[in-house]
N, C-alpha and C. Protein backbone atom coordinates (compact mmCIF):
# COMPACT_ATOMS: atom_id res chain seq x y z
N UNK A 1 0.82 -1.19 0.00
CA UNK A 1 0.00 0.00 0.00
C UNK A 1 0.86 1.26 0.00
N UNK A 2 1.81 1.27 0.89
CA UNK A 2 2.80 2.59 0.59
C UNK A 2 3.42 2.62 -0.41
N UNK A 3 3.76 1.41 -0.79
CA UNK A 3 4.18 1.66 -2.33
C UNK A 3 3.88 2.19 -3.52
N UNK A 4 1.94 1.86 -3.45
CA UNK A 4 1.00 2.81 -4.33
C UNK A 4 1.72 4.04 -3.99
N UNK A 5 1.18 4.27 -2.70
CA UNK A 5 1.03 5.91 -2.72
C UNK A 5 2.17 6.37 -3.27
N UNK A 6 3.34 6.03 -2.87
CA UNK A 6 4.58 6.79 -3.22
C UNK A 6 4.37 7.05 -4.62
N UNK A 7 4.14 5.74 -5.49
CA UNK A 7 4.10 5.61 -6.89
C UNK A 7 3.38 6.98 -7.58
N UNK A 8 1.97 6.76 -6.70
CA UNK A 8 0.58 7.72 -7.24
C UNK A 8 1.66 9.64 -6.86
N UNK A 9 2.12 9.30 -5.28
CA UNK A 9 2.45 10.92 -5.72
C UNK A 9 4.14 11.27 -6.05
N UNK A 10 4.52 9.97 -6.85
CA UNK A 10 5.25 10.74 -7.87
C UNK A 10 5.01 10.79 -8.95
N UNK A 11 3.88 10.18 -9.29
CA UNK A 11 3.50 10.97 -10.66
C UNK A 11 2.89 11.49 -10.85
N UNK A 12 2.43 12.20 -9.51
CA UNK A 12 1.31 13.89 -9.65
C UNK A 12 2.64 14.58 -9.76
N UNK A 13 3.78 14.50 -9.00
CA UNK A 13 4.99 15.37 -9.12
C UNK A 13 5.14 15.59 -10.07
N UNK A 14 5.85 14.42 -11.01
CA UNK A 14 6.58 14.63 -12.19
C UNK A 14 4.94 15.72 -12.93
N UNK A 15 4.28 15.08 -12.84
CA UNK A 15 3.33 16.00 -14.04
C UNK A 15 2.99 17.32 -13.55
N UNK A 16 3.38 18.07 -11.98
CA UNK A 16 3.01 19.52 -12.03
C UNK A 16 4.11 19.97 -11.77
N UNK A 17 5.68 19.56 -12.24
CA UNK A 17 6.72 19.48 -12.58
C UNK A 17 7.02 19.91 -13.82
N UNK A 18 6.67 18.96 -15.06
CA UNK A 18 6.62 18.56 -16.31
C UNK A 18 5.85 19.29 -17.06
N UNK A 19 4.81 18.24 -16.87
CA UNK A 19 3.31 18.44 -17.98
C UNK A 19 2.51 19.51 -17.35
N UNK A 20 2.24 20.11 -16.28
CA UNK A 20 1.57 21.29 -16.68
C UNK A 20 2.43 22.52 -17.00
N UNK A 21 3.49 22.98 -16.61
CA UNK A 21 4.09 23.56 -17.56
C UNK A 21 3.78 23.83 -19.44
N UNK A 22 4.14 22.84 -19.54
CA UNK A 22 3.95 22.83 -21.25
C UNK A 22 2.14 22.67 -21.56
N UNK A 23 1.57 22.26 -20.86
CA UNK A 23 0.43 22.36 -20.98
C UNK A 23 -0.43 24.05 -20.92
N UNK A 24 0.06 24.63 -20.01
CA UNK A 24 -0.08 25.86 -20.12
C UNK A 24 0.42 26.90 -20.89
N UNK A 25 1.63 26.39 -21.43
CA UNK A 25 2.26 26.79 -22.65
C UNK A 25 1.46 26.79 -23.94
N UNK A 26 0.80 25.42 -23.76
CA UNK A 26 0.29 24.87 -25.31
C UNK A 26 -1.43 25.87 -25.01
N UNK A 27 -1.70 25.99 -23.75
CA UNK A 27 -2.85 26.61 -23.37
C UNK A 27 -3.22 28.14 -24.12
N UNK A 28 -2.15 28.66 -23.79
CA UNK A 28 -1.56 30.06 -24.22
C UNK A 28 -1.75 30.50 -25.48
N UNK A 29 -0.57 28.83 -26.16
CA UNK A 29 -0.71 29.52 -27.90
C UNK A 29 -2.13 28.97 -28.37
N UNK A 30 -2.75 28.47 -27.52
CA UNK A 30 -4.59 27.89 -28.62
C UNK A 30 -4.86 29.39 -28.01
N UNK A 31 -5.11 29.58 -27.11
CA UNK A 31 -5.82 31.42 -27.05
C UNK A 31 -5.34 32.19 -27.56
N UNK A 32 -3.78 32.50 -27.69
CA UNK A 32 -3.80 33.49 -28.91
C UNK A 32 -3.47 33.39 -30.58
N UNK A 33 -3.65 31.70 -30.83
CA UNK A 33 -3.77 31.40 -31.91
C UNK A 33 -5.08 31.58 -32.46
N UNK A 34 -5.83 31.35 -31.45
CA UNK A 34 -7.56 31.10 -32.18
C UNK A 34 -8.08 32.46 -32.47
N UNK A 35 -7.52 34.03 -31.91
CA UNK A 35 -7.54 35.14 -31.97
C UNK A 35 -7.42 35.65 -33.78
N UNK A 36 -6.22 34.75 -34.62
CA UNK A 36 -6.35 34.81 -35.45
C UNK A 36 -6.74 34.22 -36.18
N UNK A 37 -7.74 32.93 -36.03
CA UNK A 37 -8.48 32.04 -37.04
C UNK A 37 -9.66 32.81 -37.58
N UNK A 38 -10.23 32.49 -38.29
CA UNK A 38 -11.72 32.65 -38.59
C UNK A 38 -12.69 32.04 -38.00
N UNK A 39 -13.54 32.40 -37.42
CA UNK A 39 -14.74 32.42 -36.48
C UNK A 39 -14.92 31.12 -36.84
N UNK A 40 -15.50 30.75 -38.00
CA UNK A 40 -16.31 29.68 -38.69
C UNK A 40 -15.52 28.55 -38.89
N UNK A 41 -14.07 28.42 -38.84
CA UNK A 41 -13.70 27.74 -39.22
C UNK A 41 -13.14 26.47 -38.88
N UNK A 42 -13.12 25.38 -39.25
CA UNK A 42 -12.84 23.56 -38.50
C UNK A 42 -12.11 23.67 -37.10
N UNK A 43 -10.66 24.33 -37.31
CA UNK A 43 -9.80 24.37 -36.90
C UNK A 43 -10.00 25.32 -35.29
N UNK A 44 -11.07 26.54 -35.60
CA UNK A 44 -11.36 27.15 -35.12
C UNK A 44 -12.17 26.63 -33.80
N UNK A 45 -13.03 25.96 -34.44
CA UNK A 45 -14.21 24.81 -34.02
C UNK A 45 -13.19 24.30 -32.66
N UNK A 46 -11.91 23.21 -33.65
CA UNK A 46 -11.24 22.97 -32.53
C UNK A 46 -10.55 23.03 -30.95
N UNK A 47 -10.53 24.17 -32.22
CA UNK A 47 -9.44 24.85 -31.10
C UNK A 47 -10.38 25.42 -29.32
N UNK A 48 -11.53 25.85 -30.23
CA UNK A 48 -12.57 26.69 -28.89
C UNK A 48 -13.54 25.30 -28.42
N UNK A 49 -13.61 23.75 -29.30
CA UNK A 49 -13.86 22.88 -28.33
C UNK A 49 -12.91 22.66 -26.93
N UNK A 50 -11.68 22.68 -27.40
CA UNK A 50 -10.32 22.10 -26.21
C UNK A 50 -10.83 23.28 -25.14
N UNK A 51 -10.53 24.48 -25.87
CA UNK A 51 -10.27 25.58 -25.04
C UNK A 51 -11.41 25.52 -23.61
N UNK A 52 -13.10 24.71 -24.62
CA UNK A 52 -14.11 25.20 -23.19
C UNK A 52 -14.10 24.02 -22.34
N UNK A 53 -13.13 23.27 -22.55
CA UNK A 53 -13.28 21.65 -21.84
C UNK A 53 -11.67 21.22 -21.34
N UNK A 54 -10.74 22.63 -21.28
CA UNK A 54 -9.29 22.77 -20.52
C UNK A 54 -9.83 22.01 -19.23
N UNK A 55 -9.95 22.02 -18.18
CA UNK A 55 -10.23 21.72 -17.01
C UNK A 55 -10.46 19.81 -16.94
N UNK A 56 -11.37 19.40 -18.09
CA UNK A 56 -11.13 17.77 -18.19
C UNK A 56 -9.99 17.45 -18.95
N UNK A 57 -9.53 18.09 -19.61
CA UNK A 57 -8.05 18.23 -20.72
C UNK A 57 -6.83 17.41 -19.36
N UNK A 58 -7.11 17.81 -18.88
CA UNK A 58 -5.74 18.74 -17.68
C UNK A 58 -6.24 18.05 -16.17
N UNK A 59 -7.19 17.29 -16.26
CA UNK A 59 -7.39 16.69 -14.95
C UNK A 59 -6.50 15.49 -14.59
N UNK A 60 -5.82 15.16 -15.61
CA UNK A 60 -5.34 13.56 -15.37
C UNK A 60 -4.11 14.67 -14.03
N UNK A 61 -3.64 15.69 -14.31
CA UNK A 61 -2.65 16.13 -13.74
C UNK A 61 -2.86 16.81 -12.01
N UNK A 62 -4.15 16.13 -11.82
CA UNK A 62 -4.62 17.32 -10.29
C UNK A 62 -3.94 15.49 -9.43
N UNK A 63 -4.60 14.33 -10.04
CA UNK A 63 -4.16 13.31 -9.14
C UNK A 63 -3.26 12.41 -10.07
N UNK A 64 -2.66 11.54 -8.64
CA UNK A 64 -1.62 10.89 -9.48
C UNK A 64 -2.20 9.38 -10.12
N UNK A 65 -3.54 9.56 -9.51
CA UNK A 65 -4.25 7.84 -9.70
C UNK A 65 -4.86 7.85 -11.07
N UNK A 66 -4.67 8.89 -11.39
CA UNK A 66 -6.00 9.01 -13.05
C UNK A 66 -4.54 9.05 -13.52
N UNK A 67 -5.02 8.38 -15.11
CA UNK A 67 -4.48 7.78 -16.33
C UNK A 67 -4.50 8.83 -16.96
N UNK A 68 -3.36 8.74 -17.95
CA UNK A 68 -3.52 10.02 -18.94
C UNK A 68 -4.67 9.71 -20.58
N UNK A 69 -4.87 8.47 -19.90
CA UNK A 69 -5.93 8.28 -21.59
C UNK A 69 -7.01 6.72 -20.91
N UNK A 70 -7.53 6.37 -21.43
CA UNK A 70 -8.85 5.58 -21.12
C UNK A 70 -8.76 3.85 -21.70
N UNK A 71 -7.44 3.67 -21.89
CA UNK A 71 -7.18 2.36 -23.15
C UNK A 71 -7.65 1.52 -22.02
N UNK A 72 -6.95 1.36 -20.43
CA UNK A 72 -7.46 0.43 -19.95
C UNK A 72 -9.14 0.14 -19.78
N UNK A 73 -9.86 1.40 -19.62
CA UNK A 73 -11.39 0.72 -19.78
C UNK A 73 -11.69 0.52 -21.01
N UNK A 74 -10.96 1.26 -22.03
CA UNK A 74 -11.40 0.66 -23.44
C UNK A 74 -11.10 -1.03 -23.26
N UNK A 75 -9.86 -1.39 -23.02
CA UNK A 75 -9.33 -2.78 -23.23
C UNK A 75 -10.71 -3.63 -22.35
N UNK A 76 -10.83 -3.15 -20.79
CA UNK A 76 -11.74 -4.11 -20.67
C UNK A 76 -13.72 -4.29 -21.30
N UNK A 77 -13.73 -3.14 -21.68
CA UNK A 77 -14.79 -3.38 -22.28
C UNK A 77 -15.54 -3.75 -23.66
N UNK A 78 -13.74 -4.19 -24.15
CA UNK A 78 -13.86 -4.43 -25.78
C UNK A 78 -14.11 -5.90 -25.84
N UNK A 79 -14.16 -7.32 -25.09
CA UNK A 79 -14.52 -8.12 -25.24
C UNK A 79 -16.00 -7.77 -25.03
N UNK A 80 -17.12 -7.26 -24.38
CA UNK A 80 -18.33 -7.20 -24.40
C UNK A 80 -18.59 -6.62 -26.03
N UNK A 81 -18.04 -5.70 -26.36
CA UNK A 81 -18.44 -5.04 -27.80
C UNK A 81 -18.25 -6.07 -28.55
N UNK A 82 -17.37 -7.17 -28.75
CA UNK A 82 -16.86 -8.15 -29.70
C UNK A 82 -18.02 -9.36 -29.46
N UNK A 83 -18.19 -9.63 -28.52
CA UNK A 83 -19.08 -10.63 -27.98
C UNK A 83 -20.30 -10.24 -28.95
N UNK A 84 -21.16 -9.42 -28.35
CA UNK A 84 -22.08 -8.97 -28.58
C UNK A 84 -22.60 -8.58 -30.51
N UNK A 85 -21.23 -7.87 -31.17
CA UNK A 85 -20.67 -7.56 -32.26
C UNK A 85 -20.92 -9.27 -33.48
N UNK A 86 -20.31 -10.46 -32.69
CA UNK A 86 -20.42 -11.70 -32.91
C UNK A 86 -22.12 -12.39 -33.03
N UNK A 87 -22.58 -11.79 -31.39
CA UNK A 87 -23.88 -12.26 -31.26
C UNK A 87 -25.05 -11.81 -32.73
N UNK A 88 -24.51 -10.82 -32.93
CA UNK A 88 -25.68 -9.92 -33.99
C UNK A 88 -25.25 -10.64 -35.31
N UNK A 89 -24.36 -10.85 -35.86
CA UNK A 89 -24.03 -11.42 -36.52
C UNK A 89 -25.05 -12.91 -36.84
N UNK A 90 -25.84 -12.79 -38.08
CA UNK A 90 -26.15 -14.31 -38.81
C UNK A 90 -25.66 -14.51 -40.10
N UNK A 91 -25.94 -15.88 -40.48
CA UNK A 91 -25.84 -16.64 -41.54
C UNK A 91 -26.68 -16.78 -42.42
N UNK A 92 -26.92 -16.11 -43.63
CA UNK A 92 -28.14 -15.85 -43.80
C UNK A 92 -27.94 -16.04 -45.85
């Protein structure tokens, strides 16, 4: 059990060390990049989706127990999709 923890808060360290740094960096240039896009445009779109959803962007970095991406619940919930994917499946 202390071993978690140590584990979990060194890698809140390294990441408000590290990664929010450059994250706030990269924060910076989408706000004053998107200043010069066009309103309407894909990129634009993009850019002001990230921008209003920074806060879930950037959460993996408040704790050290959250993942930086979702593969492990993808991984376990991809045999139900396959199963199921199989089940629908006839011979026809």
């Amino acid at each position: 059990m202390k071993n978690t923890w140590r584990w979990r808060h060194h890698r809140w360290q390294l990441r408000q060390e590290k990664t929010l740094p450059i994250l706030e960096q990269f924060r910076d240039w989408l706000t004053e990049t998107s200043r010069s896009l066009l309103p309407k445009s894909p990129v634009s779109a993009a850019v002001h989706y990230l921008l209003s959803r920074w806060s879930g962007f950037t959460r993996y970095c408040t704790q050290g127990i959250l993942s930086i991406d979702n593969n492990l619940a993808e991984r376990t919930l991809r045999p139900c999709a396959i199963g199921r994917k199989n089940c629908c499946q006839t011979n026809g």
